[in-house]
PDB file of N, CA and C in Angstrom:
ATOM      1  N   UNK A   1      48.973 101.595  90.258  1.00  0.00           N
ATOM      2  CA  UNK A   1      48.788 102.385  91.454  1.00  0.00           C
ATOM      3  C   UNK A   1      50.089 102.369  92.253  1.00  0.00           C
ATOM      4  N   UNK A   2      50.623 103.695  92.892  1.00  0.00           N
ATOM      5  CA  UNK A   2      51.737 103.901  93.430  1.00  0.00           C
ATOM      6  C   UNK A   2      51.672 103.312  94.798  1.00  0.00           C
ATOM      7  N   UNK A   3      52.360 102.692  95.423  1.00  0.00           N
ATOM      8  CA  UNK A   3      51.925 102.566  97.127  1.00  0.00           C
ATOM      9  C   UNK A   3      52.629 104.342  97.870  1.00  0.00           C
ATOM     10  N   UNK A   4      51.554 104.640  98.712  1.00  0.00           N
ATOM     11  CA  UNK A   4      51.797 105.572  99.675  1.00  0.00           C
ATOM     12  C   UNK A   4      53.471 105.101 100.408  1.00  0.00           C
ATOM     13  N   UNK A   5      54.415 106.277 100.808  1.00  0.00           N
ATOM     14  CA  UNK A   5      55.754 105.783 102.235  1.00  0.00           C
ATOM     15  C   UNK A   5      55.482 104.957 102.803  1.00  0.00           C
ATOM     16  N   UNK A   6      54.474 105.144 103.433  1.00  0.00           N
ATOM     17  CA  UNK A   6      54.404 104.308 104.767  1.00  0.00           C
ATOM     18  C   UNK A   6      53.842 102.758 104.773  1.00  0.00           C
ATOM     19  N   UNK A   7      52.981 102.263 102.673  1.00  0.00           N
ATOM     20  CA  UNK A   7      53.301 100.902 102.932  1.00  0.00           C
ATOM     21  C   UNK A   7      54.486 100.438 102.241  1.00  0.00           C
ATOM     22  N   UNK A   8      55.247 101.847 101.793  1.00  0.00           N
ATOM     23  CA  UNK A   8      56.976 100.900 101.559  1.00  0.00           C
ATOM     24  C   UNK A   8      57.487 100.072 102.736  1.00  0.00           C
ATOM     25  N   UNK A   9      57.204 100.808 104.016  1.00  0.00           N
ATOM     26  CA  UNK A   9      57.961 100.228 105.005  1.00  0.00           C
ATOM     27  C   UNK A   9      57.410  98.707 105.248  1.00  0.00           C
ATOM     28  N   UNK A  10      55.975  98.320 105.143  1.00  0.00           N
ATOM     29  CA  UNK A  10      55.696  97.356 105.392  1.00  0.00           C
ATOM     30  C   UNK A  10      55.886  96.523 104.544  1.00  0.00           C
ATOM     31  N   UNK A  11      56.419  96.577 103.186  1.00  0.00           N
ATOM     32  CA  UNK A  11      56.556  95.554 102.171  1.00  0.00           C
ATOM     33  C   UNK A  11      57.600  94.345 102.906  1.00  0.00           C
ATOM     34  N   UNK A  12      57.108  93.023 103.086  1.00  0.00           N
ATOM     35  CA  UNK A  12      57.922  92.047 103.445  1.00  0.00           C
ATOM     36  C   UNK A  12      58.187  91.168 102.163  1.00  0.00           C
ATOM     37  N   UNK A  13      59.324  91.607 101.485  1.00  0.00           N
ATOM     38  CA  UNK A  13      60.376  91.239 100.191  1.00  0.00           C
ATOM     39  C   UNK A  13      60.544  90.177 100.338  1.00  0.00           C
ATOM     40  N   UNK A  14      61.128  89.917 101.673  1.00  0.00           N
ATOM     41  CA  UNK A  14      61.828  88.457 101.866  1.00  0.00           C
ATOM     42  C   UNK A  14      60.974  87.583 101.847  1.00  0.00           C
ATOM     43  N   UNK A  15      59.633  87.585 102.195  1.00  0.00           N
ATOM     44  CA  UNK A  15      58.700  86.485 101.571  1.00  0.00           C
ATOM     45  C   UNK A  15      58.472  86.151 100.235  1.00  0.00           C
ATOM     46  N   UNK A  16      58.756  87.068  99.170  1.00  0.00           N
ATOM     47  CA  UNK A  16      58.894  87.155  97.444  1.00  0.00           C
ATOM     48  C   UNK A  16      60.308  86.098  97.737  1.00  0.00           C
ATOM     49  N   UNK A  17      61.494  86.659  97.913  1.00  0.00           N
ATOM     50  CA  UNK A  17      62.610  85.625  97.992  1.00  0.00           C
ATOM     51  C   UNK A  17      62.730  84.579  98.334  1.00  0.00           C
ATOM     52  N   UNK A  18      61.804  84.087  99.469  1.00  0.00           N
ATOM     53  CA  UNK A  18      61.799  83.089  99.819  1.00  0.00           C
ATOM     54  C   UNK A  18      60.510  81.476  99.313  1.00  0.00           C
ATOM     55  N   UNK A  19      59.669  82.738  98.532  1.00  0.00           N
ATOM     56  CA  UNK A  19      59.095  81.722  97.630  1.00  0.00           C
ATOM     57  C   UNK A  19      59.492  81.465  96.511  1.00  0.00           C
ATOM     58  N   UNK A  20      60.519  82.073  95.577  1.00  0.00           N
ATOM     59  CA  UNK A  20      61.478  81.551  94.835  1.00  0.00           C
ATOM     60  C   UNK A  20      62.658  80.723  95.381  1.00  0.00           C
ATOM     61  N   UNK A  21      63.233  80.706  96.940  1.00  0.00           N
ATOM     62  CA  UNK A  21      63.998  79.717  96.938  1.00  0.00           C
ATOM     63  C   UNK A  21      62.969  78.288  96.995  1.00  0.00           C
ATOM     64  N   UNK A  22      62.203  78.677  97.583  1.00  0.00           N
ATOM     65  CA  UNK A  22      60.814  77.196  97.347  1.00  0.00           C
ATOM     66  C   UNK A  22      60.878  76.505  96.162  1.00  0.00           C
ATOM     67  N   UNK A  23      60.492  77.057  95.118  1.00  0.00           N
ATOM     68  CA  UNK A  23      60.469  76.938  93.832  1.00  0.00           C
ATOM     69  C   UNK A  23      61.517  76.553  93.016  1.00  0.00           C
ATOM     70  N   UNK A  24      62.430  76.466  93.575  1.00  0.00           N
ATOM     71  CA  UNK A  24      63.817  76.394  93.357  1.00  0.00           C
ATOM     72  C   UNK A  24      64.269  75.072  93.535  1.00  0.00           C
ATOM     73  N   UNK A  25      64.257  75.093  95.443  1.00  0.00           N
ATOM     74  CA  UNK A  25      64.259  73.613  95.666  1.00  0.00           C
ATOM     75  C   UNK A  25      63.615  72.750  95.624  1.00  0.00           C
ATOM     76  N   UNK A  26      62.255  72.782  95.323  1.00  0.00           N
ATOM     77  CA  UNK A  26      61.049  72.183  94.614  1.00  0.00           C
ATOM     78  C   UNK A  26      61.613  71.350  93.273  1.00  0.00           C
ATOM     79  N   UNK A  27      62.070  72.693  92.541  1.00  0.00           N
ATOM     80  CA  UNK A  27      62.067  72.008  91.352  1.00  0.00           C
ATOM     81  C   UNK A  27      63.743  70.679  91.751  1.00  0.00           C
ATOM     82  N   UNK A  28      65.016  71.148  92.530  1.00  0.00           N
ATOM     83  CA  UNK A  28      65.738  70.297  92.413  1.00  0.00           C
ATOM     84  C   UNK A  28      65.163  69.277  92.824  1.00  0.00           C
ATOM     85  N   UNK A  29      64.219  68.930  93.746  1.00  0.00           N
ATOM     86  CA  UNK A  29      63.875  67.693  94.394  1.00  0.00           C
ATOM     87  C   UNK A  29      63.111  67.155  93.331  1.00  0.00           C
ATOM     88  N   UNK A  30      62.133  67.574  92.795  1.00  0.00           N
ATOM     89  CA  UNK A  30      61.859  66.995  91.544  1.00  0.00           C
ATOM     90  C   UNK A  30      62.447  66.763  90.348  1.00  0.00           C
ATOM     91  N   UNK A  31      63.822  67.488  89.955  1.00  0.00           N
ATOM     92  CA  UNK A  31      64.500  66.059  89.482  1.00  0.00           C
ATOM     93  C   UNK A  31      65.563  65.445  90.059  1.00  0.00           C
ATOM     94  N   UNK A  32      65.631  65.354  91.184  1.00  0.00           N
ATOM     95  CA  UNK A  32      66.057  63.972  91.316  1.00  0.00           C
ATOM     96  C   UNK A  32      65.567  63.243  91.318  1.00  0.00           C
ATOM     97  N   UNK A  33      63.569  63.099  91.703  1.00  0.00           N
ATOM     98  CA  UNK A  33      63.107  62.144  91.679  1.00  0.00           C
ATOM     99  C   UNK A  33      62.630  61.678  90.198  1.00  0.00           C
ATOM    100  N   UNK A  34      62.706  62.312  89.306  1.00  0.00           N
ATOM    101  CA  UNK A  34      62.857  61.972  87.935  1.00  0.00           C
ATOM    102  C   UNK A  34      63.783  61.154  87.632  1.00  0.00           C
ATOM    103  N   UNK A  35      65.410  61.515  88.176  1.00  0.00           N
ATOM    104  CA  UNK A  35      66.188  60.722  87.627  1.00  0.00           C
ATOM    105  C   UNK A  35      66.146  59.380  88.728  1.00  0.00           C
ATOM    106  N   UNK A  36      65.788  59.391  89.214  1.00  0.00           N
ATOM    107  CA  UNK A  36      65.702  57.980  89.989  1.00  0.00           C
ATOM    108  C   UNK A  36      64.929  57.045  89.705  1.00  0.00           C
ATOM    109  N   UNK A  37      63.336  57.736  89.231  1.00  0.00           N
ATOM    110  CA  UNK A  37      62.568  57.020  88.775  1.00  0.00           C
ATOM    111  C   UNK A  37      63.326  56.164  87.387  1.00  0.00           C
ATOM    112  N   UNK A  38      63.510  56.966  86.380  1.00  0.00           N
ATOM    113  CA  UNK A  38      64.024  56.901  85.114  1.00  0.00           C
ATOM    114  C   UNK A  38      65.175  55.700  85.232  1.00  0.00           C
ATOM    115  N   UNK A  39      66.010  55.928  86.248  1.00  0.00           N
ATOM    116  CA  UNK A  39      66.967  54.971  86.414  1.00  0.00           C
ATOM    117  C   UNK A  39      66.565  53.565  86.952  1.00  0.00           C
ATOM    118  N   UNK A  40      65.754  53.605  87.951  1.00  0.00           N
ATOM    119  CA  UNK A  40      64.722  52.649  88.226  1.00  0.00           C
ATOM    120  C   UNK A  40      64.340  51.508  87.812  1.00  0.00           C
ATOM    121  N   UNK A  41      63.306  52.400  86.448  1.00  0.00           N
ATOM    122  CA  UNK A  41      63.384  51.553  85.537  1.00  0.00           C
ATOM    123  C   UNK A  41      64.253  51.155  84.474  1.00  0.00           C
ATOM    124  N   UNK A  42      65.259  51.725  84.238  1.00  0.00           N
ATOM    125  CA  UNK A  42      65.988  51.253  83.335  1.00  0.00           C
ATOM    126  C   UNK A  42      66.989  50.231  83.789  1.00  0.00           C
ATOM    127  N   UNK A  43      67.130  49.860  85.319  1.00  0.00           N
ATOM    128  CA  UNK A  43      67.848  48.769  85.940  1.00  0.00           C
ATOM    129  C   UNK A  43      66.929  47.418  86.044  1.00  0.00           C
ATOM    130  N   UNK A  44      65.529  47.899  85.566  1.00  0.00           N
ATOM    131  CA  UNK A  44      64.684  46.157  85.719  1.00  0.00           C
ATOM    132  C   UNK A  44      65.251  45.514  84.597  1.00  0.00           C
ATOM    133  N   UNK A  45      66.069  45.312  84.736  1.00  0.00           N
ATOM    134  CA  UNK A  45      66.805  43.749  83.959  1.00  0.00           C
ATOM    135  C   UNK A  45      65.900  42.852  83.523  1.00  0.00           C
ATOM    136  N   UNK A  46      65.146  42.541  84.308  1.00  0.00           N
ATOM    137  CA  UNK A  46      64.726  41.093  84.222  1.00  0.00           C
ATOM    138  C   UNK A  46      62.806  41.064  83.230  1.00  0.00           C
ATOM    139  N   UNK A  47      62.787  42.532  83.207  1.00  0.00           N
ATOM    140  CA  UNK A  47      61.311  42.940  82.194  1.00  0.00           C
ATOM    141  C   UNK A  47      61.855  42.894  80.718  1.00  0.00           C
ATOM    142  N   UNK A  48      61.291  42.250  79.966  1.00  0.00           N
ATOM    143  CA  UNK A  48      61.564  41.792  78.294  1.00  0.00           C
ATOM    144  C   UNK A  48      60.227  42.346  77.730  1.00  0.00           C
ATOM    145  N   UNK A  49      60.347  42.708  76.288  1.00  0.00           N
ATOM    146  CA  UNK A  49      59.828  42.389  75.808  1.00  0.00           C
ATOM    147  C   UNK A  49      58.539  43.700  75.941  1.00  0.00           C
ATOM    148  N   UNK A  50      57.174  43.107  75.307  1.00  0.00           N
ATOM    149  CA  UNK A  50      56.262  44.490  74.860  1.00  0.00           C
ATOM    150  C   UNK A  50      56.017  45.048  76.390  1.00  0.00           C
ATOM    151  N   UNK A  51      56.117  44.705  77.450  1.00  0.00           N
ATOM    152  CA  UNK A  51      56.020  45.189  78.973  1.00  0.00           C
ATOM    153  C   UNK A  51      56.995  46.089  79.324  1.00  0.00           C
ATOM    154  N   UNK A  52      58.250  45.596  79.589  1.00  0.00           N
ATOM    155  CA  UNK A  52      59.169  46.542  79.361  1.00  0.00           C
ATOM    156  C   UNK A  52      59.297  47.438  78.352  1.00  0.00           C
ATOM    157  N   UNK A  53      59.194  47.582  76.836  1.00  0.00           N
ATOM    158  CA  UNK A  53      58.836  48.830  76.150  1.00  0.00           C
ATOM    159  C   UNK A  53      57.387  49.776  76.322  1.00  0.00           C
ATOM    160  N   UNK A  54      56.733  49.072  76.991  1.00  0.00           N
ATOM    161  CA  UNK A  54      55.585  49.780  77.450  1.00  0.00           C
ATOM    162  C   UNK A  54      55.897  51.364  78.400  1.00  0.00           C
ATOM    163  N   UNK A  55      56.208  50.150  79.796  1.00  0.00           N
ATOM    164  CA  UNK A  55      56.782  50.861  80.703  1.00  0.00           C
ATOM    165  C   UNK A  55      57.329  51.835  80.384  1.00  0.00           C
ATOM    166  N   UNK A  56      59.000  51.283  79.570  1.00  0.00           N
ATOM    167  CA  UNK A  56      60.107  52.238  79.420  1.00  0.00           C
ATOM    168  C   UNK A  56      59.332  53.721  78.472  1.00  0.00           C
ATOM    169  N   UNK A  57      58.141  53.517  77.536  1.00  0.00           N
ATOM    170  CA  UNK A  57      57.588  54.899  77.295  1.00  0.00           C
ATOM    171  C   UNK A  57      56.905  55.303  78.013  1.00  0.00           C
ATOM    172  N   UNK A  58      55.914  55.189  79.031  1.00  0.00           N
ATOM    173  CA  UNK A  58      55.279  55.836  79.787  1.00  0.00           C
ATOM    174  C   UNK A  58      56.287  56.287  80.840  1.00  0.00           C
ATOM    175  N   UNK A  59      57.410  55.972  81.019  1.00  0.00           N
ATOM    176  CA  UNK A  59      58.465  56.468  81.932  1.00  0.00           C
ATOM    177  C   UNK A  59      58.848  57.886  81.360  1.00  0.00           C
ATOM    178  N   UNK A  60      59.244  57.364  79.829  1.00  0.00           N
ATOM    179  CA  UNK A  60      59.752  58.463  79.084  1.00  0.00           C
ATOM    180  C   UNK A  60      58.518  59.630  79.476  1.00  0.00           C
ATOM    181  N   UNK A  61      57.444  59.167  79.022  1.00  0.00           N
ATOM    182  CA  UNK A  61      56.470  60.390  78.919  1.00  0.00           C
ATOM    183  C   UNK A  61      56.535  61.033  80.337  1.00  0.00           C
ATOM    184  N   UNK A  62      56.441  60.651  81.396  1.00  0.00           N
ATOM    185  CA  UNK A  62      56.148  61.342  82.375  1.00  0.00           C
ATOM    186  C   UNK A  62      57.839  62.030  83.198  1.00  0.00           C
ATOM    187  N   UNK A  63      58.976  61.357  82.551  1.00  0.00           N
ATOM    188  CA  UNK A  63      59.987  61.970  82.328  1.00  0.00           C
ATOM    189  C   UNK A  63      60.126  63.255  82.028  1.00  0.00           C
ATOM    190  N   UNK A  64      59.750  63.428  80.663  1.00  0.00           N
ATOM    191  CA  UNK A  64      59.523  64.879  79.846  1.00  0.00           C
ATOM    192  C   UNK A  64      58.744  65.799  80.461  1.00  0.00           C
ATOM    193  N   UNK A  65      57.346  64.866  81.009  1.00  0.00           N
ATOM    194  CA  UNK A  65      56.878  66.111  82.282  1.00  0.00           C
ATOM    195  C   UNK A  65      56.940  66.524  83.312  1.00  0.00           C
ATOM    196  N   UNK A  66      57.897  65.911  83.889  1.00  0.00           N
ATOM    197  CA  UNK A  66      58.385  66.073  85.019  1.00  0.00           C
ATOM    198  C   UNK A  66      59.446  67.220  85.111  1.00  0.00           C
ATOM    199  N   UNK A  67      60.384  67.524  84.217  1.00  0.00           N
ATOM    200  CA  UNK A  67      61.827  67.746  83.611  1.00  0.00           C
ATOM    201  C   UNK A  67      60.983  69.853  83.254  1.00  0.00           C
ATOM    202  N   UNK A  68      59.753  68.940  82.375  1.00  0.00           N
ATOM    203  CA  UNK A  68      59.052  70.503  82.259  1.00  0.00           C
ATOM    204  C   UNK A  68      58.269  71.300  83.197  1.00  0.00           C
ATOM    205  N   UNK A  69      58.544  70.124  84.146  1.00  0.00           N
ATOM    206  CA  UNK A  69      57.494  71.245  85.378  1.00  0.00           C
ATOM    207  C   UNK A  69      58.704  71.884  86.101  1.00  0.00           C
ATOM    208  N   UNK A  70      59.927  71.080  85.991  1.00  0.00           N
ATOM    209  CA  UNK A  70      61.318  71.425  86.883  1.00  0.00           C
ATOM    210  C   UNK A  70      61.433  72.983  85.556  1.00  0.00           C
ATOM    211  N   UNK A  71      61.303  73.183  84.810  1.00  0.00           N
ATOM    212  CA  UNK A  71      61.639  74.143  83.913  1.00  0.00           C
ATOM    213  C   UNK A  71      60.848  74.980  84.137  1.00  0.00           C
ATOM    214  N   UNK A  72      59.729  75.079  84.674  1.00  0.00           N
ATOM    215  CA  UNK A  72      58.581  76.053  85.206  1.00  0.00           C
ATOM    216  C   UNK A  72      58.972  76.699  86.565  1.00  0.00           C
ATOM    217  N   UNK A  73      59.246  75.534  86.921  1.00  0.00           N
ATOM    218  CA  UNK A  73      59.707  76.003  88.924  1.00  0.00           C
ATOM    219  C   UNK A  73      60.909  76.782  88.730  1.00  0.00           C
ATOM    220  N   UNK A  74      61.292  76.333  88.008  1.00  0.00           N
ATOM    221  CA  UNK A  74      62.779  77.746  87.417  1.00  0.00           C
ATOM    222  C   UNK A  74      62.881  78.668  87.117  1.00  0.00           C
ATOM    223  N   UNK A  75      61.665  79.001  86.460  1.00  0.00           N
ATOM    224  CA  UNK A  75      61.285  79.915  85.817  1.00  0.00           C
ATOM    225  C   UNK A  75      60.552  81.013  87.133  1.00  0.00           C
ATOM    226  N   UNK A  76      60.286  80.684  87.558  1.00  0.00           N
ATOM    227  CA  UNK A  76      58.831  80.832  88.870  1.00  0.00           C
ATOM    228  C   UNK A  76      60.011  81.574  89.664  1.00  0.00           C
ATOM    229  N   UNK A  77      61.513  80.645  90.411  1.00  0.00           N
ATOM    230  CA  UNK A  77      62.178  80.943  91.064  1.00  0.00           C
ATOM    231  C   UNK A  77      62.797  82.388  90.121  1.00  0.00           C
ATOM    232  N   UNK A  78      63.194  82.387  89.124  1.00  0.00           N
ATOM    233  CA  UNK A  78      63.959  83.222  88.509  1.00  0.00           C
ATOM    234  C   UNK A  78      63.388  84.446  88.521  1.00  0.00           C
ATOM    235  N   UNK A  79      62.007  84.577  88.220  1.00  0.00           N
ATOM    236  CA  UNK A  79      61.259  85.656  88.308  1.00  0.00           C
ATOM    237  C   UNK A  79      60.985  86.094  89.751  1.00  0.00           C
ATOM    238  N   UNK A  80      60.852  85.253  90.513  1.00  0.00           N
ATOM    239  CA  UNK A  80      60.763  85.732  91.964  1.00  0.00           C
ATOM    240  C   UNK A  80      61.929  86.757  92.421  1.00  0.00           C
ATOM    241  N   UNK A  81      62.842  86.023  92.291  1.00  0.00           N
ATOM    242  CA  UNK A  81      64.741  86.619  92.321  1.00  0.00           C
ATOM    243  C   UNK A  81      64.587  87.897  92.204  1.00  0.00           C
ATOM    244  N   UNK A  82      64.230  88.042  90.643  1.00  0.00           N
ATOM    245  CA  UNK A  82      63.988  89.298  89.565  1.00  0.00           C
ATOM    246  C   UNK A  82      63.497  90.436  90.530  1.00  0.00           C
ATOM    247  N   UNK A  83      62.063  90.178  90.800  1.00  0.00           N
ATOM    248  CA  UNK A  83      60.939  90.546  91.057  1.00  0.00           C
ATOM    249  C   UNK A  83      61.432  91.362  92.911  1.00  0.00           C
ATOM    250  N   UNK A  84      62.359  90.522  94.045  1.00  0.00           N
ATOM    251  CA  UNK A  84      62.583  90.431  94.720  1.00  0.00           C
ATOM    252  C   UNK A  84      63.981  91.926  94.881  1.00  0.00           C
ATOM    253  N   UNK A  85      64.915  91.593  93.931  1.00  0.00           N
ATOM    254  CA  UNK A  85      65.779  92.578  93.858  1.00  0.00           C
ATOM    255  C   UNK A  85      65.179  94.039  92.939  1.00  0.00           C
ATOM    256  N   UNK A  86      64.422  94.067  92.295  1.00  0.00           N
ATOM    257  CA  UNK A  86      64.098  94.895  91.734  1.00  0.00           C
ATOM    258  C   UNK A  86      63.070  95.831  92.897  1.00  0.00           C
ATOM    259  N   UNK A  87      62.252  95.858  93.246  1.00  0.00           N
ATOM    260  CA  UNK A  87      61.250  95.938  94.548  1.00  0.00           C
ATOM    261  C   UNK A  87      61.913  96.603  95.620  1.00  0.00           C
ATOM    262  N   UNK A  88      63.577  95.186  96.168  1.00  0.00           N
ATOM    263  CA  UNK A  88      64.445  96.219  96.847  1.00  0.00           C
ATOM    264  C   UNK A  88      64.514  97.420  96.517  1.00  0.00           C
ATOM    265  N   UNK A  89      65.610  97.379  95.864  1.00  0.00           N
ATOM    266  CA  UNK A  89      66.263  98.304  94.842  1.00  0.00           C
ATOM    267  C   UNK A  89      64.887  99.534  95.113  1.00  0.00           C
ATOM    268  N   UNK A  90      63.960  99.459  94.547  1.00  0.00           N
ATOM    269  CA  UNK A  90      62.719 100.721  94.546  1.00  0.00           C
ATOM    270  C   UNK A  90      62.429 100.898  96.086  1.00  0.00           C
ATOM    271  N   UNK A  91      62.466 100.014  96.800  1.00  0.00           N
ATOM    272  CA  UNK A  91      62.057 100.934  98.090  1.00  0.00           C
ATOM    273  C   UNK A  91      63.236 101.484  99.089  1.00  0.00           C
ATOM    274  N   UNK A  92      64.078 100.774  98.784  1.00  0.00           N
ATOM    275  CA  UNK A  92      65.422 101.516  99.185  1.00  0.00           C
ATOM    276  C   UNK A  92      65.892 102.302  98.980  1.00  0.00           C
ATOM    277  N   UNK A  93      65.690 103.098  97.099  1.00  0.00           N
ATOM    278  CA  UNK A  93      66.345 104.232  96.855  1.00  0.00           C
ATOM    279  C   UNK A  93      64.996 105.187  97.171  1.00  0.00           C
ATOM    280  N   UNK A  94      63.185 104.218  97.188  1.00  0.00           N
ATOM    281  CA  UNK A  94      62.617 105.769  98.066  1.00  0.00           C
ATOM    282  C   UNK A  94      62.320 106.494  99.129  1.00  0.00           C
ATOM    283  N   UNK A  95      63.109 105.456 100.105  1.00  0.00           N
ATOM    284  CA  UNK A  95      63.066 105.614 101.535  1.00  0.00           C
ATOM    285  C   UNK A  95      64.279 106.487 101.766  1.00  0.00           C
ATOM    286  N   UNK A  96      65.350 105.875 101.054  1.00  0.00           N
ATOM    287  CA  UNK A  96      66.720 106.658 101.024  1.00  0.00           C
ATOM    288  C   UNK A  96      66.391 108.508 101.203  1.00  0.00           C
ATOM    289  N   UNK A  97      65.823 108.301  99.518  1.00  0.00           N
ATOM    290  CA  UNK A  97      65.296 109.647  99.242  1.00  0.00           C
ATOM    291  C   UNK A  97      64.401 110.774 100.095  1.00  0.00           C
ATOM    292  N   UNK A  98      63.296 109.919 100.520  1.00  0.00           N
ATOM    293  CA  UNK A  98      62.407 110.714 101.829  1.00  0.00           C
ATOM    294  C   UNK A  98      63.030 111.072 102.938  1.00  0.00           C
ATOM    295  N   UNK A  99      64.343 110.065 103.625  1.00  0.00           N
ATOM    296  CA  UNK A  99      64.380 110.379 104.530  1.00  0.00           C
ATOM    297  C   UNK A  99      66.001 111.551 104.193  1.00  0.00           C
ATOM    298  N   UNK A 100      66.595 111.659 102.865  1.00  0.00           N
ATOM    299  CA  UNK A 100      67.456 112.903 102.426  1.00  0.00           C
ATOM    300  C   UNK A 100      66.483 113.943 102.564  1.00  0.00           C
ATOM    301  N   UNK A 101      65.275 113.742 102.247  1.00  0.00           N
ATOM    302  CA  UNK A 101      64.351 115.303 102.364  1.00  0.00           C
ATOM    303  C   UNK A 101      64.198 115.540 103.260  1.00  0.00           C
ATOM    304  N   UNK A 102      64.151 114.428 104.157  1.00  0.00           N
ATOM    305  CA  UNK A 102      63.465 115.320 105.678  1.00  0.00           C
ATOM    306  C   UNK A 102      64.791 115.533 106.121  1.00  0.00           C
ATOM    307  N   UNK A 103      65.897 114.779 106.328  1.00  0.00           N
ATOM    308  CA  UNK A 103      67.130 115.650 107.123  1.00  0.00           C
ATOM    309  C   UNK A 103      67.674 116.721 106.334  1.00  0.00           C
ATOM    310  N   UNK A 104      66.737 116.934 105.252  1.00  0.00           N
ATOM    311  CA  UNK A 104      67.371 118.803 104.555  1.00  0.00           C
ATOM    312  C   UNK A 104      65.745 119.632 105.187  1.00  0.00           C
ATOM    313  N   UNK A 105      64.851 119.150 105.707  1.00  0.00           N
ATOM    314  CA  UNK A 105      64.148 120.072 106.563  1.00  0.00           C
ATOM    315  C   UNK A 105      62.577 119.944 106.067  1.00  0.00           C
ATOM    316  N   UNK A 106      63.047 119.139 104.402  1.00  0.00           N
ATOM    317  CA  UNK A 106      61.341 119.137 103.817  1.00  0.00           C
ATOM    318  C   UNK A 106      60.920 118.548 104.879  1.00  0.00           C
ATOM    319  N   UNK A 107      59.367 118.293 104.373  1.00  0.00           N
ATOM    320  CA  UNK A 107      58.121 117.699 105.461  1.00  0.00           C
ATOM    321  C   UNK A 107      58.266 116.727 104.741  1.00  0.00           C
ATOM    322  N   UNK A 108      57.610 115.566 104.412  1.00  0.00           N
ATOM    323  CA  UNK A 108      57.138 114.231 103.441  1.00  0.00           C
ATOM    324  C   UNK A 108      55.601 114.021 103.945  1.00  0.00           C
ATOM    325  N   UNK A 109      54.951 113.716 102.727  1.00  0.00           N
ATOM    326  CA  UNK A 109      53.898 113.618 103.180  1.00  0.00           C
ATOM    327  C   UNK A 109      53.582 112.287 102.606  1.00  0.00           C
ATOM    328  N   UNK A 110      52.509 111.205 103.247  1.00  0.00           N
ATOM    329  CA  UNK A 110      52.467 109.780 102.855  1.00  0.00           C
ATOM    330  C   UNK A 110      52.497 109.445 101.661  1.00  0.00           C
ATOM    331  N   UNK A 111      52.163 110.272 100.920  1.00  0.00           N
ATOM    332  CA  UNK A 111      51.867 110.522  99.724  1.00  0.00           C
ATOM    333  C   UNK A 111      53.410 110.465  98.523  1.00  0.00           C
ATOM    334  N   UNK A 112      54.409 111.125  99.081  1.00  0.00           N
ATOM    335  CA  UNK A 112      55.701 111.430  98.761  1.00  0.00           C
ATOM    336  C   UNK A 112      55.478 113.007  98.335  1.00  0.00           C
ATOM    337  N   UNK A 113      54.867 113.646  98.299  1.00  0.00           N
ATOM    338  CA  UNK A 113      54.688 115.012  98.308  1.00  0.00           C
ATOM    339  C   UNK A 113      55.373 116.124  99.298  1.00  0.00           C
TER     340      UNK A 113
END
């Protein structure tokens, strides 16, 4: 479904952009706290033995998912970006356009007709 002129004007874009910068810095903050965790544990010195290899894989595991949710939020941001300039781009060149018709004398109707 096409939107009518008049809810081009109301499209607020910058909320699309600005939930990809979310997503964005979401994901950096989540890994750093990956790599901190990760480092964390890999500075307990003083854990030997089947405890410390315990740990050190359940670190790993939740490492890998952590790392893949940061790869999602990237993804999320990237498409937002996408999604954000593309959207511009369309209501800018049809506002552009409506308002070339009306200063050559056409009418516009909400419709773009």
């Amino acid at each position: 479904m096409r939107p009518a002129i008049p809810q081009l004007d109301t499209w607020n874009l910058e909320s699309l952009r600005r939930a990809g910068q979310a997503a964005r810095a979401n994901a950096d903050t989540l890994s750093t706290s990956v790599d901190d965790c990760s480092r964390a544990v890999s500075a307990a010195g003083s854990w030997y033995g089947q405890t410390k290899d315990a740990a050190s894989r359940r670190i790993d595991e939740e490492v890998d998912h952590g790392y893949e949710i940061c790869t999602v939020l990237l993804q999320v941001a990237d498409d937002a970006e996408d999604a954000y300039q593309s959207l511009k781009h369309a209501k800018t060149y049809v506002l552009e356009q409506k308002n070339l018709a009306v200063a050559q004398g056409s009418r516009s109707l909400p419709t773009g007709g």
